[in-house]
Protein backbone atom coordinates (compact mmCIF):
# COMPACT_ATOMS: atom_id res chain seq x y z
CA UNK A 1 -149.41 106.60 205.99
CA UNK A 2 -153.07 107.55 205.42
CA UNK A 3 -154.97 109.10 207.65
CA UNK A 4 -157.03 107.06 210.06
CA UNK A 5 -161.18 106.52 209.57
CA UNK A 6 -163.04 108.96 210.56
CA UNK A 7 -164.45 107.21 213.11
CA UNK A 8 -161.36 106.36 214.84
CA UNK A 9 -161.32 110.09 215.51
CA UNK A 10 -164.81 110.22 217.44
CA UNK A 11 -164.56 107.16 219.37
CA UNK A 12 -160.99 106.19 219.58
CA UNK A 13 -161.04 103.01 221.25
CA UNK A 14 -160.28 101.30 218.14
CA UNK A 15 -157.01 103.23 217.88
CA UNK A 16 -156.16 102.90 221.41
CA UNK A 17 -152.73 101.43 221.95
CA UNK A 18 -149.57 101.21 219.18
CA UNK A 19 -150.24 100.43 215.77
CA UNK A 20 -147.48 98.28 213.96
CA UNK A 21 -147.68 96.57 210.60
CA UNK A 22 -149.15 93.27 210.66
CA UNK A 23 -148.51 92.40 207.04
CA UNK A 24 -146.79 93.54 203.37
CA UNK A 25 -148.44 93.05 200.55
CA UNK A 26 -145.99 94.28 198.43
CA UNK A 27 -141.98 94.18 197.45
CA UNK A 28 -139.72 96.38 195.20
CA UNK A 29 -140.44 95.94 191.73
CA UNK A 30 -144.16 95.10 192.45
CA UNK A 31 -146.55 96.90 190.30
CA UNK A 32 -149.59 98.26 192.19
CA UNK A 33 -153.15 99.84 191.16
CA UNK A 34 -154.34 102.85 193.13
CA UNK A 35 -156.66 101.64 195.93
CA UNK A 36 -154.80 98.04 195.94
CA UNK A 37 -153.85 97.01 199.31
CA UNK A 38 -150.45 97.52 200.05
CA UNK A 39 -150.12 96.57 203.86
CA UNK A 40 -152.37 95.68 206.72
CA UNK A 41 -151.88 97.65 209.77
CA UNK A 42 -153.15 96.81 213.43
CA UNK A 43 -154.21 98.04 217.26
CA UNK A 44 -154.93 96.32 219.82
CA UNK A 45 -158.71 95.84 218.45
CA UNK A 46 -159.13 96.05 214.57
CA UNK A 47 -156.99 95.02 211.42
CA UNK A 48 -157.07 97.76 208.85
CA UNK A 49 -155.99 97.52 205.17
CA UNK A 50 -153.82 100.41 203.47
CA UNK A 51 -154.57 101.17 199.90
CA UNK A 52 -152.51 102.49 197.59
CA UNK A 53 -153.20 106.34 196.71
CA UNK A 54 -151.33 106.05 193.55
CA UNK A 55 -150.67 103.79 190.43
CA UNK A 56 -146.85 102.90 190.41
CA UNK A 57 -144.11 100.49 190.28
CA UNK A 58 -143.02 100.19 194.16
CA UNK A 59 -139.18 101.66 194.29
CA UNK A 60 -138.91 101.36 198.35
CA UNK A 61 -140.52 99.76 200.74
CA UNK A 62 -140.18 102.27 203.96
CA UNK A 63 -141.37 99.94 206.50
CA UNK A 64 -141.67 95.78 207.80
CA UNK A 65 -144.17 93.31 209.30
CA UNK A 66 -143.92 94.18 212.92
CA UNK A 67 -142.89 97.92 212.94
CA UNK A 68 -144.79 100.23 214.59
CA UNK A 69 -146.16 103.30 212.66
CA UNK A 70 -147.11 106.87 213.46
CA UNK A 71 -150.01 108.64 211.82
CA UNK A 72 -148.43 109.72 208.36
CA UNK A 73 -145.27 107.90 208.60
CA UNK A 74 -143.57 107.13 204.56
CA UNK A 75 -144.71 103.68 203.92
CA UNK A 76 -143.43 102.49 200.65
CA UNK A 77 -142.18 104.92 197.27
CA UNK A 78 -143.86 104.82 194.19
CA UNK A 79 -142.48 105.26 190.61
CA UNK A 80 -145.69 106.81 189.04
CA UNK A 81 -146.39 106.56 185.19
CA UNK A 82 -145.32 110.35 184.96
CA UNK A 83 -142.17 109.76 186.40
CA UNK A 84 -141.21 106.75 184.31
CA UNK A 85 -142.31 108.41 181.20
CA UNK A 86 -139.31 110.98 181.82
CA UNK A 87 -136.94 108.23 182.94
């Protein structure tokens, strides 16, 4: 998972409490864009959404509406362009 805002780091509240997975935006087999949203995650005080870092065809999906998440937890697998180029 990416790392939280900065800001969450210098005040904190926003983070206080689990966070868990409020919604998926995507499925196996979904093409995605780098910086698409591919999940919205949530505390007890703000929704957040998760782009996408890469460009890629989703292979796995790692996690589910309603799981809690750590701090760089696997979220979902990507099949870049590079790797389907040698496939």
């Amino acid at each position: 998972m990416p790392r939280f805002p900065e800001c969450w780091q210098s005040c904190g509240s926003c983070a206080a409490g689990p966070v868990f997975i409020l919604e998926l935006a995507i499925q196996v087999g979904d093409w995605v864009e780098r910086d698409e949203t591919i999940l919205t995650l949530e505390t007890g005080k703000v929704a957040l959404d998760i782009p996408s870092p890469w460009s890629g065809r989703v292979v796995e999906v790692h996690v589910a509406a309603g799981d809690t998440v750590d701090e760089g937890a696997l979220l979902a697998t990507l099949a870049t362009l590079a790797t389907l180029a040698t496939d």
